[in-house]
PDB file of N, CA and C in Angstrom:
ATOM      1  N   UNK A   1     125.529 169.526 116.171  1.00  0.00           N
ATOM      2  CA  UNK A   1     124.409 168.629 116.302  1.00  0.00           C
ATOM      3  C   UNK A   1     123.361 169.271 117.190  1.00  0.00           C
ATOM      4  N   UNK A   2     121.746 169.197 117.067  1.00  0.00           N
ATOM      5  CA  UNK A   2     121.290 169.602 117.787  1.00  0.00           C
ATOM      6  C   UNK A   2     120.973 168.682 119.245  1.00  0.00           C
ATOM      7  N   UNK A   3     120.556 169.579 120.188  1.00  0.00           N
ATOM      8  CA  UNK A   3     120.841 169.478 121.482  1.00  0.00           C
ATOM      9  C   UNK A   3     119.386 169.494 121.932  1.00  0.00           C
ATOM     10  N   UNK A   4     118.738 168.866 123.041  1.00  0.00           N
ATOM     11  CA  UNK A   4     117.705 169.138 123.595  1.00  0.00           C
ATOM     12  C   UNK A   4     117.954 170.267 124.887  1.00  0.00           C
ATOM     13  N   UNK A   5     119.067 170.518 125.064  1.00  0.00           N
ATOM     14  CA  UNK A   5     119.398 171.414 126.139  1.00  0.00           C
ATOM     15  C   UNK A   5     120.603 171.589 126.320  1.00  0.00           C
ATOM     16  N   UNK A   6     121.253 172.919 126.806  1.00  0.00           N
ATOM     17  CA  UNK A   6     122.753 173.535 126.718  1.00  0.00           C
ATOM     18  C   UNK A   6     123.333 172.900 128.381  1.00  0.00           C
ATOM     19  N   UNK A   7     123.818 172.305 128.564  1.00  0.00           N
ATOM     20  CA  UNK A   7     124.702 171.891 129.698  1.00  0.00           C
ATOM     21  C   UNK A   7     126.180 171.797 129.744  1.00  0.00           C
ATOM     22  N   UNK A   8     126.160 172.604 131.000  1.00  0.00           N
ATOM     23  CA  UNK A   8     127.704 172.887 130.877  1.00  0.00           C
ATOM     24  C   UNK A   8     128.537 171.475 130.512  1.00  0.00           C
ATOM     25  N   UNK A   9     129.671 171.574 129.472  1.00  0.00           N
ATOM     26  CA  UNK A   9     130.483 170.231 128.926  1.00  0.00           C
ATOM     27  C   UNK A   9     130.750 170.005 130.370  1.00  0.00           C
ATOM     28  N   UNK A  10     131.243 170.421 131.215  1.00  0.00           N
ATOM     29  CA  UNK A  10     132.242 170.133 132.008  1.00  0.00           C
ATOM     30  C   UNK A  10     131.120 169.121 132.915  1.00  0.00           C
ATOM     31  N   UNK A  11     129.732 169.593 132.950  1.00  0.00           N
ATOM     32  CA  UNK A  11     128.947 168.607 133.750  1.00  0.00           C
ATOM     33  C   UNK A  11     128.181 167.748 133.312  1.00  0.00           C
ATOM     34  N   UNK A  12     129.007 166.701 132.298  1.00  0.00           N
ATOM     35  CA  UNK A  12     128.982 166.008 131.307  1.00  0.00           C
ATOM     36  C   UNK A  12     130.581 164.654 131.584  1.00  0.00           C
ATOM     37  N   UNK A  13     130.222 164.123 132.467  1.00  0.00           N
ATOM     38  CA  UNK A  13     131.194 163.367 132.497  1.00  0.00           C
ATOM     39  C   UNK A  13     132.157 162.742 131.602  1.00  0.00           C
ATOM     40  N   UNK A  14     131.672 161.888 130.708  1.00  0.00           N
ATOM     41  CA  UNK A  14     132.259 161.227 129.398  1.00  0.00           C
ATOM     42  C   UNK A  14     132.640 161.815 128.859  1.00  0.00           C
ATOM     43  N   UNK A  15     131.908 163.082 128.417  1.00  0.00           N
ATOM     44  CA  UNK A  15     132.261 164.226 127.246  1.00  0.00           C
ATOM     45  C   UNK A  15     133.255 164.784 127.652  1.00  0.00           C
ATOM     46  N   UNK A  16     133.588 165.340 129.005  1.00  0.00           N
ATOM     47  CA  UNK A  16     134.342 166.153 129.673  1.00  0.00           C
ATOM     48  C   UNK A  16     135.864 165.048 130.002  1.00  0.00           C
ATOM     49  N   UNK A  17     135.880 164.140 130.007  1.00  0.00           N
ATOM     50  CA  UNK A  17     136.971 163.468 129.908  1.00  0.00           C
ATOM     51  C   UNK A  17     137.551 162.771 128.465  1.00  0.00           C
ATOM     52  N   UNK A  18     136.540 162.718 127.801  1.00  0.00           N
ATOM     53  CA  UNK A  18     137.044 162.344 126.213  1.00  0.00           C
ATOM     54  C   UNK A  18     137.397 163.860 125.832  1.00  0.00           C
ATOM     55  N   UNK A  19     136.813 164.843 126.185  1.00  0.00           N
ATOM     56  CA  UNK A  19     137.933 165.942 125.417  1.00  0.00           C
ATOM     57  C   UNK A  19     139.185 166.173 126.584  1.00  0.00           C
ATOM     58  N   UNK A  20     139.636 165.760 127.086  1.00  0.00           N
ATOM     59  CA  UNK A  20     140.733 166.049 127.989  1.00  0.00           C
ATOM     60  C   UNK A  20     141.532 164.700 127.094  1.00  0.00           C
ATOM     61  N   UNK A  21     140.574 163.540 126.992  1.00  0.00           N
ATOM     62  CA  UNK A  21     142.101 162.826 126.389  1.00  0.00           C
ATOM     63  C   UNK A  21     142.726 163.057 125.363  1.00  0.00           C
ATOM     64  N   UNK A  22     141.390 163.716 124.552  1.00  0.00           N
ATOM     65  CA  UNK A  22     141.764 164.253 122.812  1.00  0.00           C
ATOM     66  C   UNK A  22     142.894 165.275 123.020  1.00  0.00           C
ATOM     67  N   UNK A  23     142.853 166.099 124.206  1.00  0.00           N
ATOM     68  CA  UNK A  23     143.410 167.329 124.320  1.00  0.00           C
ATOM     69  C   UNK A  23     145.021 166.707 124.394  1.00  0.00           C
ATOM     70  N   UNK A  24     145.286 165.502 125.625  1.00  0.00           N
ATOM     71  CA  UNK A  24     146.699 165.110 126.105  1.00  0.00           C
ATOM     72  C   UNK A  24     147.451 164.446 125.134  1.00  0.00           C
ATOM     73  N   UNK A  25     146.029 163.446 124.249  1.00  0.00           N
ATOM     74  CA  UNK A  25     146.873 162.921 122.978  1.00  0.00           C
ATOM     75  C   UNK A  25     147.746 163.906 122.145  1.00  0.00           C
ATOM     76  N   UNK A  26     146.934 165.173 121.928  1.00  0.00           N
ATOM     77  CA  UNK A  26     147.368 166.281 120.646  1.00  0.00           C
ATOM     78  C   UNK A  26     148.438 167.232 121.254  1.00  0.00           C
ATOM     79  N   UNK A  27     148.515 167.039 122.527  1.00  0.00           N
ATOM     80  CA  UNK A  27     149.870 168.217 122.752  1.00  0.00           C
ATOM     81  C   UNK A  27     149.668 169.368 122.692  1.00  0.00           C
ATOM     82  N   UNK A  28     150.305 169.887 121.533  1.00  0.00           N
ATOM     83  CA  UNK A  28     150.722 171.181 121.022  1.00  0.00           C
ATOM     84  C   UNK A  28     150.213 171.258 119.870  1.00  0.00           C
ATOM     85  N   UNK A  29     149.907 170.019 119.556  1.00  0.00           N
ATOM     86  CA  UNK A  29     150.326 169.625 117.936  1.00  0.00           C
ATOM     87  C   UNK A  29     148.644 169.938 117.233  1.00  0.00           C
ATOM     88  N   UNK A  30     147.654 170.206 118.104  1.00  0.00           N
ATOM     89  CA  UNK A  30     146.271 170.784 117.504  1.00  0.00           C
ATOM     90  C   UNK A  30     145.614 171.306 118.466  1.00  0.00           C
ATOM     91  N   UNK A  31     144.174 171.469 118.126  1.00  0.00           N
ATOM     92  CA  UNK A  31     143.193 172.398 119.223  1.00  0.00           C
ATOM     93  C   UNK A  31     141.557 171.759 119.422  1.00  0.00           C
ATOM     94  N   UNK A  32     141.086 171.494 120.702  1.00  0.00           N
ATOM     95  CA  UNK A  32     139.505 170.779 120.065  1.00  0.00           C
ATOM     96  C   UNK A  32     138.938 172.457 120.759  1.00  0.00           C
ATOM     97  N   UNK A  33     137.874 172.581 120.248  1.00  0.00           N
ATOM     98  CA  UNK A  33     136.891 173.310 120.693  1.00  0.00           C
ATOM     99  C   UNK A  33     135.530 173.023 120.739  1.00  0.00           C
ATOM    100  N   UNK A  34     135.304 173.453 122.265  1.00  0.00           N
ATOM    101  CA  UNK A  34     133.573 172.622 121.909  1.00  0.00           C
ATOM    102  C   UNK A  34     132.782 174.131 122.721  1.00  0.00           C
ATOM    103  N   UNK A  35     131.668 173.567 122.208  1.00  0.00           N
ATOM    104  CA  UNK A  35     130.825 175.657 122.279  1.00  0.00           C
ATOM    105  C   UNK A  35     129.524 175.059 122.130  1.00  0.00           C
ATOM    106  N   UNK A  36     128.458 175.413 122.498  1.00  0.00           N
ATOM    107  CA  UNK A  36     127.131 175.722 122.111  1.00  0.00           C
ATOM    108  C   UNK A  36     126.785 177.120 121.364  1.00  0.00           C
ATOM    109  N   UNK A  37     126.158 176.684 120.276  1.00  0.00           N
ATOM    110  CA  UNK A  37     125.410 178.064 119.822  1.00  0.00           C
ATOM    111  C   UNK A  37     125.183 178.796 120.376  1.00  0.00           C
ATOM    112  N   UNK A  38     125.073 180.557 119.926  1.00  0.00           N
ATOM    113  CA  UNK A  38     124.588 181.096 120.820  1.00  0.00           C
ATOM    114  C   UNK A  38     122.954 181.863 120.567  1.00  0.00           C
ATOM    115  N   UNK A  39     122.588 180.980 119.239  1.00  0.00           N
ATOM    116  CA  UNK A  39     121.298 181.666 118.799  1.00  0.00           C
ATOM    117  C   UNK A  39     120.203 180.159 118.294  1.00  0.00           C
ATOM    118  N   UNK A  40     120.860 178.946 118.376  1.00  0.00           N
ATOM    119  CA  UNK A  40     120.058 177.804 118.500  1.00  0.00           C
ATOM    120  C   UNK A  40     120.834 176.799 119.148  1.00  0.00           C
ATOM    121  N   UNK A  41     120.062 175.777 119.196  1.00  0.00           N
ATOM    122  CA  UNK A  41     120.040 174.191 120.034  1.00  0.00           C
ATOM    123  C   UNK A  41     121.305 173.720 119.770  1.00  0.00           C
ATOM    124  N   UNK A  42     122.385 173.899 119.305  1.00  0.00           N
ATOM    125  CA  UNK A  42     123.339 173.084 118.347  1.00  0.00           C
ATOM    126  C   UNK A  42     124.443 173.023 119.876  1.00  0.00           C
ATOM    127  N   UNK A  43     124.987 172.003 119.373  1.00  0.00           N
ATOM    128  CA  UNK A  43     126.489 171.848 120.040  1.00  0.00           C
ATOM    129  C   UNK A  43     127.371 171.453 118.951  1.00  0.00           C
ATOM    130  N   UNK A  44     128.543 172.152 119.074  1.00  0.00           N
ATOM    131  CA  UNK A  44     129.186 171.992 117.861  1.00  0.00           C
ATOM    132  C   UNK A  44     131.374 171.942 118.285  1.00  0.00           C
ATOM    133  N   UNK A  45     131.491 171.096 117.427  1.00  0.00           N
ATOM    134  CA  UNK A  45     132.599 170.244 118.060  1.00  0.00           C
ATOM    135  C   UNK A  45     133.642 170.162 116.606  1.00  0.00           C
ATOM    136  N   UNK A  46     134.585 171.104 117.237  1.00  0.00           N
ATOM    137  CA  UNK A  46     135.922 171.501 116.423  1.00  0.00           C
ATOM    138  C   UNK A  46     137.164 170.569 116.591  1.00  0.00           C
ATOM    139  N   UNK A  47     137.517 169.840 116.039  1.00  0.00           N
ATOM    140  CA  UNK A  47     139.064 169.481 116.278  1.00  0.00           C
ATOM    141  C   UNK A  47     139.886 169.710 114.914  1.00  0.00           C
ATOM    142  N   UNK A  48     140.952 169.837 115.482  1.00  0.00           N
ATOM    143  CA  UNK A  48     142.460 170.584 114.181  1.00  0.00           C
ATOM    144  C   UNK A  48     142.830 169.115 114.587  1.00  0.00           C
ATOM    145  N   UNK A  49     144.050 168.999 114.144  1.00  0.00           N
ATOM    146  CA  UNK A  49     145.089 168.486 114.282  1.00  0.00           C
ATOM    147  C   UNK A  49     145.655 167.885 112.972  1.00  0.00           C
ATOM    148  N   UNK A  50     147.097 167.211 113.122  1.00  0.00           N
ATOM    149  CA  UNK A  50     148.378 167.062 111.934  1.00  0.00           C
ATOM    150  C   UNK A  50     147.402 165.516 111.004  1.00  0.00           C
ATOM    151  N   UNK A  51     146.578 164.077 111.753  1.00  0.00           N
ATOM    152  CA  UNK A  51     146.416 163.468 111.224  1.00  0.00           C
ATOM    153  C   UNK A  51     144.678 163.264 110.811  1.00  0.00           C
ATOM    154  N   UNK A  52     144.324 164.027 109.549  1.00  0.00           N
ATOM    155  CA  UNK A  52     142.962 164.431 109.071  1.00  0.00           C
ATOM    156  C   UNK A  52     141.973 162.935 109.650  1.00  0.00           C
ATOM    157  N   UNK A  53     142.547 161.107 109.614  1.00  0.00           N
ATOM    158  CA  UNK A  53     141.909 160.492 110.106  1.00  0.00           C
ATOM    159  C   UNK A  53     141.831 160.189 111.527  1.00  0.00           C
ATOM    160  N   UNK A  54     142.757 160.636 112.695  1.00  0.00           N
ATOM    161  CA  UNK A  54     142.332 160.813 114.204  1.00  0.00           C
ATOM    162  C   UNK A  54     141.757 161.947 113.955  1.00  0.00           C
ATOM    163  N   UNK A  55     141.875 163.022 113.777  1.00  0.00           N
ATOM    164  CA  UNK A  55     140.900 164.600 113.931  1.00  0.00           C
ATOM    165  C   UNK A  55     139.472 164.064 113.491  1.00  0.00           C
ATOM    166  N   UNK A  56     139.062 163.241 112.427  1.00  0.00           N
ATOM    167  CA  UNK A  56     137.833 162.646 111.931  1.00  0.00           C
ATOM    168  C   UNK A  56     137.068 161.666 113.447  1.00  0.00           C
ATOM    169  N   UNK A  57     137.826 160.860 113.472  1.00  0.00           N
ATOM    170  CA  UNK A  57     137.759 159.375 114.430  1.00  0.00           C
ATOM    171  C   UNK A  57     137.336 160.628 116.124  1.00  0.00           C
ATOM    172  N   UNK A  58     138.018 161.618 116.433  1.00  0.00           N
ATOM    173  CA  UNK A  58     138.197 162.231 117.157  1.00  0.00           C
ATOM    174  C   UNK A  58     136.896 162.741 117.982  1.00  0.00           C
ATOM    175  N   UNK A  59     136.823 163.907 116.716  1.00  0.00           N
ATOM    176  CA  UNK A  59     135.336 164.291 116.820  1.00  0.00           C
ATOM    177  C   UNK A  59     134.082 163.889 116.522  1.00  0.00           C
ATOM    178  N   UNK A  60     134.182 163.034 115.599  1.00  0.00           N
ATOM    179  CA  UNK A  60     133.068 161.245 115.620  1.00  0.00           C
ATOM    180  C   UNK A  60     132.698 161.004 117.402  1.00  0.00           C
ATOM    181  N   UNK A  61     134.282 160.998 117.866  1.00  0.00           N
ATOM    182  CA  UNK A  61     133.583 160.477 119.453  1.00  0.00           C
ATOM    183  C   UNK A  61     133.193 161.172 119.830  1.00  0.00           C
ATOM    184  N   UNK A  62     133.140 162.111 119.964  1.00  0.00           N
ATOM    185  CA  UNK A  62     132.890 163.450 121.120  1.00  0.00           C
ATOM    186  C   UNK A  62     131.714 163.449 120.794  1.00  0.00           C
ATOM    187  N   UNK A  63     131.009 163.776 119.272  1.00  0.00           N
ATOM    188  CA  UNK A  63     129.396 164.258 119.007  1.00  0.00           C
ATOM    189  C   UNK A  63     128.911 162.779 119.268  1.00  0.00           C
ATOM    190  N   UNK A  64     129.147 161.625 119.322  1.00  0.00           N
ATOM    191  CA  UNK A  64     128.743 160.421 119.422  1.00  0.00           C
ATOM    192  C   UNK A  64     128.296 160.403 121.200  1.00  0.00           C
ATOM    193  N   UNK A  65     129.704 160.819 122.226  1.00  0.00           N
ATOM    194  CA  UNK A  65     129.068 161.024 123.461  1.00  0.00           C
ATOM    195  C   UNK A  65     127.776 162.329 124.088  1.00  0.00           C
ATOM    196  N   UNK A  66     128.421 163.369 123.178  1.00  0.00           N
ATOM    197  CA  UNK A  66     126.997 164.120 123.458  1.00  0.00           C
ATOM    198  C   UNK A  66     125.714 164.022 122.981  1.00  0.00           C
ATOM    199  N   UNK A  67     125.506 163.576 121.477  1.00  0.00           N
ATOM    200  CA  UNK A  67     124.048 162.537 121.255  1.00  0.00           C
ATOM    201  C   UNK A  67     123.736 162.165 122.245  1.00  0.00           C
ATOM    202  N   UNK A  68     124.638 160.850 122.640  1.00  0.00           N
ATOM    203  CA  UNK A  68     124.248 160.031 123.740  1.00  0.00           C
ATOM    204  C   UNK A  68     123.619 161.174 125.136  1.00  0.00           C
ATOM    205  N   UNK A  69     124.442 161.550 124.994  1.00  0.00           N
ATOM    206  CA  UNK A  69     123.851 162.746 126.612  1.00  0.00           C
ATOM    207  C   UNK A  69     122.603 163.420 126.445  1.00  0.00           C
ATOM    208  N   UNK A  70     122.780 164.224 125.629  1.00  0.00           N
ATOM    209  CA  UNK A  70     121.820 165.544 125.394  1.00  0.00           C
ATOM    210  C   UNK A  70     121.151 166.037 123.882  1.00  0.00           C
ATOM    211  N   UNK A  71     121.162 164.429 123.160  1.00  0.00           N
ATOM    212  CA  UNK A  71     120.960 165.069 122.042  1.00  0.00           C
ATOM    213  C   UNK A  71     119.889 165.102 121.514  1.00  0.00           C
ATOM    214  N   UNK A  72     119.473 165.936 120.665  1.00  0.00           N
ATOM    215  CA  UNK A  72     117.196 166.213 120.523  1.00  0.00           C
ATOM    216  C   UNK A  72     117.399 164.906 119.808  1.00  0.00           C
ATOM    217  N   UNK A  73     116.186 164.948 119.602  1.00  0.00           N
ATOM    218  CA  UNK A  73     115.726 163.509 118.651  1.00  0.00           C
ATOM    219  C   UNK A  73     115.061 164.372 117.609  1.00  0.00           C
ATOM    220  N   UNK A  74     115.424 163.393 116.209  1.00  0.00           N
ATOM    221  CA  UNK A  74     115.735 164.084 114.966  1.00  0.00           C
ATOM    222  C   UNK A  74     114.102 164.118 114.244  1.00  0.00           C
ATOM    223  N   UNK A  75     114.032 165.261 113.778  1.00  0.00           N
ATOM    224  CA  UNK A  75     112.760 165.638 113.492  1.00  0.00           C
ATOM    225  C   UNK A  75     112.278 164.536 111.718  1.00  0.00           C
ATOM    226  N   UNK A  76     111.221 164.093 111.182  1.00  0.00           N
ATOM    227  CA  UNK A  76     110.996 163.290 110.476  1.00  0.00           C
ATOM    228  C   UNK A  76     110.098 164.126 109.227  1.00  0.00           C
TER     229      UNK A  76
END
């Protein structure tokens, strides 16, 4: 999703604790990855895991809290 600006996840409260819960829910059992581009605005938000509708529901939240944080407003 694009981003109005790259801020570290970690200094991102909500974001930074909704991927820690995604992380404790999944165990072993998958992987989230979250990254900023490194050649545009984007933040972009990976989750694996065994059940395709939490991995969906998952990363729904995560880009849903960083919108909310940092996200550009969509060009028309």
């Amino acid at each position: 999703m694009r981003v109005r600006e790259k801020i570290p996840f970690d200094s991102l409260p909500a974001v930074s604790e909704r991927a820690r819960e995604i992380e404790r829910s999944m165990g072993d059992r998958g992987r989230l990855l979250l990254r900023y581009s490194g050649t545009e605005p984007l933040a972009r938000v990976m989750v694996e895991g065994e059940d395709e509708a939490k991995v969906q529901a998952d990363a729904g939240s995560l880009a849903a809290l960083i919108k909310a944080e940092i996200g550009a407003a969509e060009v028309i």
